[in-house]
C-alpha atoms as a PDB file:
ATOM      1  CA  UNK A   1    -196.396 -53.427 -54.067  1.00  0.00           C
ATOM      2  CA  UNK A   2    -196.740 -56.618 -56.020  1.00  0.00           C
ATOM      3  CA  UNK A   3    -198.043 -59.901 -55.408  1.00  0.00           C
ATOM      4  CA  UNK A   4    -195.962 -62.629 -56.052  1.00  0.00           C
ATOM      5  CA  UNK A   5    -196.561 -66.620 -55.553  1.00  0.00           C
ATOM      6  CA  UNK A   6    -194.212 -67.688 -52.006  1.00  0.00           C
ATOM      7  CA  UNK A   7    -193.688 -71.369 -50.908  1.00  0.00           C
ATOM      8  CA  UNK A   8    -194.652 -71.417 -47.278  1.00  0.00           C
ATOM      9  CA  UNK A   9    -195.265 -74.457 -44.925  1.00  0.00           C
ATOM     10  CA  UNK A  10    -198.550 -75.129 -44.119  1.00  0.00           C
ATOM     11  CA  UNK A  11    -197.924 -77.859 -41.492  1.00  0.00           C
ATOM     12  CA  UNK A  12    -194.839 -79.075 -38.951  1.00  0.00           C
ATOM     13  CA  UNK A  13    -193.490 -81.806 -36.974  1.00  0.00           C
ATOM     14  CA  UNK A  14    -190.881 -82.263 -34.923  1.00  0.00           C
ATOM     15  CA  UNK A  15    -188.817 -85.224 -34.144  1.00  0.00           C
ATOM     16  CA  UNK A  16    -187.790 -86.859 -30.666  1.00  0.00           C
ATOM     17  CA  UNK A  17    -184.795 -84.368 -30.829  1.00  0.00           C
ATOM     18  CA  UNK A  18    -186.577 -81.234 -30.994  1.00  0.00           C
ATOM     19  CA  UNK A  19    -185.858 -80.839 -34.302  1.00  0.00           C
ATOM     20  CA  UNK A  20    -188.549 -79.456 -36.265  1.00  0.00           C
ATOM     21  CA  UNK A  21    -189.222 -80.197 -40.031  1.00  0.00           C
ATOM     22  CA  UNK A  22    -192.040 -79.124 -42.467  1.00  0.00           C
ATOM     23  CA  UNK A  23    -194.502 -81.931 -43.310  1.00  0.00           C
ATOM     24  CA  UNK A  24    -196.479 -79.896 -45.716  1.00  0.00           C
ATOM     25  CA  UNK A  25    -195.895 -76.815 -48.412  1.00  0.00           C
ATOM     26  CA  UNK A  26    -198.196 -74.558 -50.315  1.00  0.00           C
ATOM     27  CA  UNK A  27    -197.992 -71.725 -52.583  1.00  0.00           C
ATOM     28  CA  UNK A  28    -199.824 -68.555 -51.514  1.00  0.00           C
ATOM     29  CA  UNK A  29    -199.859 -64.917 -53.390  1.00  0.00           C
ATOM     30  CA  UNK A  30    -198.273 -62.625 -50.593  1.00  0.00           C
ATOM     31  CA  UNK A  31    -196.869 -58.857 -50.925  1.00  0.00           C
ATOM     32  CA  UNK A  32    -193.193 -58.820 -51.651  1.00  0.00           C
ATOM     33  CA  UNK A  33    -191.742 -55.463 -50.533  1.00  0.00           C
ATOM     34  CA  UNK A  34    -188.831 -53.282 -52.502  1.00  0.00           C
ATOM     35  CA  UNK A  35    -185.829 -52.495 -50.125  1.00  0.00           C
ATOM     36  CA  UNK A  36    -187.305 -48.716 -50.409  1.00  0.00           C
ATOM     37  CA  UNK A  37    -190.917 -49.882 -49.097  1.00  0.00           C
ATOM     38  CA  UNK A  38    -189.309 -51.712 -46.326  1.00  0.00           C
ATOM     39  CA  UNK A  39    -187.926 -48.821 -45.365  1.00  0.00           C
ATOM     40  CA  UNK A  40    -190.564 -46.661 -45.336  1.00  0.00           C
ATOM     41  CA  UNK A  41    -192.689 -49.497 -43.563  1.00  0.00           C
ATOM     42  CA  UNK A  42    -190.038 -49.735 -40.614  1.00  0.00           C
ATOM     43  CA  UNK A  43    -190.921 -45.411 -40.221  1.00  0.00           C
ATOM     44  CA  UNK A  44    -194.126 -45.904 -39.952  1.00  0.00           C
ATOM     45  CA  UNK A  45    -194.362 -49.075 -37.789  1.00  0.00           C
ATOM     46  CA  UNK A  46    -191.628 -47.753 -35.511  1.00  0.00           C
ATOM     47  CA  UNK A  47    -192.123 -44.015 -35.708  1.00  0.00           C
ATOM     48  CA  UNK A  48    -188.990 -42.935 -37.191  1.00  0.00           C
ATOM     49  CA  UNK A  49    -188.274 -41.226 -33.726  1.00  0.00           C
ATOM     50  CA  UNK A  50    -185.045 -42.017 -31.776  1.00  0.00           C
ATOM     51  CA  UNK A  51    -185.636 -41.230 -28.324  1.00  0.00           C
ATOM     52  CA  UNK A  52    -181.927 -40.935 -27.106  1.00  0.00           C
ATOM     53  CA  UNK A  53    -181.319 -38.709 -29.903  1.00  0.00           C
ATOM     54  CA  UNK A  54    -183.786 -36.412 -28.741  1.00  0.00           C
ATOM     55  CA  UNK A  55    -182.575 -36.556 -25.462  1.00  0.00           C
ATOM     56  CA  UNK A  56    -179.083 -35.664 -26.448  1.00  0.00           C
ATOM     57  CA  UNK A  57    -179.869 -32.541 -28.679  1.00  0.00           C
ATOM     58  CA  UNK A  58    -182.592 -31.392 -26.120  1.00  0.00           C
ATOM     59  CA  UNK A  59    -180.218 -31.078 -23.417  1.00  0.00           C
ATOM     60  CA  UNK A  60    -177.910 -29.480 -26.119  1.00  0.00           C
ATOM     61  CA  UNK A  61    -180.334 -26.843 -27.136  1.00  0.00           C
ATOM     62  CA  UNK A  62    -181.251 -26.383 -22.901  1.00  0.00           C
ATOM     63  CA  UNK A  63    -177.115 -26.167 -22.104  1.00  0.00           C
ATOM     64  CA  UNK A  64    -176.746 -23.435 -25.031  1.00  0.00           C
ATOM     65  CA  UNK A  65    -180.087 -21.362 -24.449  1.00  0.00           C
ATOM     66  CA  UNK A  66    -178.880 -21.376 -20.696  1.00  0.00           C
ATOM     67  CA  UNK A  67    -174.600 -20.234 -21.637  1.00  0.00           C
ATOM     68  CA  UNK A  68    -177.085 -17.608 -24.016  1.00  0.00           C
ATOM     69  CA  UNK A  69    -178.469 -16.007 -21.149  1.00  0.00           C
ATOM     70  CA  UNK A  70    -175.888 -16.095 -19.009  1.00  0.00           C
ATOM     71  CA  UNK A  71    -173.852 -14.225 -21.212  1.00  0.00           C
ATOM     72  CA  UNK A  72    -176.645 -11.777 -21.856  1.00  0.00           C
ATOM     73  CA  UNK A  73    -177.230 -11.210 -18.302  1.00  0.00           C
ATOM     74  CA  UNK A  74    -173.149 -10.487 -17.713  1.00  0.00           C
ATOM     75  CA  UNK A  75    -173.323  -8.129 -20.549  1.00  0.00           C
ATOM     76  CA  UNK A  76    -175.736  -6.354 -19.135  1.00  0.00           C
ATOM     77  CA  UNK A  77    -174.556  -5.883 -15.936  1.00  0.00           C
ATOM     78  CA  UNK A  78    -170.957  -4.902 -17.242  1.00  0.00           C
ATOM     79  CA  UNK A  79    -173.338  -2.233 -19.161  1.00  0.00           C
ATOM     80  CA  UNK A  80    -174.936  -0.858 -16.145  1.00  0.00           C
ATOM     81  CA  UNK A  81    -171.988  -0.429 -14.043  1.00  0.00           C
ATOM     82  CA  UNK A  82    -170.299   1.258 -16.755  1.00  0.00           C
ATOM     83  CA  UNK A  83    -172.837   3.883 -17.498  1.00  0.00           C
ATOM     84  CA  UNK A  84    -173.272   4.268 -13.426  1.00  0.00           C
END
């Protein structure tokens, strides 16, 4: 990260009609952030953890562990009444 000199405004008004204008400006040495660091920033503020798409490939993973056993279970049983 690098600092780099910003023009921000320091102090507003606003006019009968709600419109609101800047009365005063300064400079001020802020961090300016690559596209890459914002990135990574949003991760970490954020999480970098979608919650529906956890949803959607847990009940995937439950759905096929569950067809899984099912089949094992029928296999088994066509097993047993074949050998008895």
């Amino acid at each position: 990260m690098s600092t780099q000199p910003v023009l921000v405004c320091s102090q507003f008004s606003q006019t009968a009609d709600g419109v609101t204008n800047c009365t005063s400006q300064a400079w001020v040495d802020t961090y300016v952030l690559t596209p890459d660091e914002q990135a990574q920033l949003e991760l970490v503020i954020h999480g970098g953890f979608d919650s529906s798409t956890f949803l959607q490939f847990f009940g995937a993973t439950l759905t096929l562990f569950a067809i899984g056993f099912a089949a094992g279970i029928i296999i088994s049983q066509l097993r047993k009444a074949k050998r008895g």
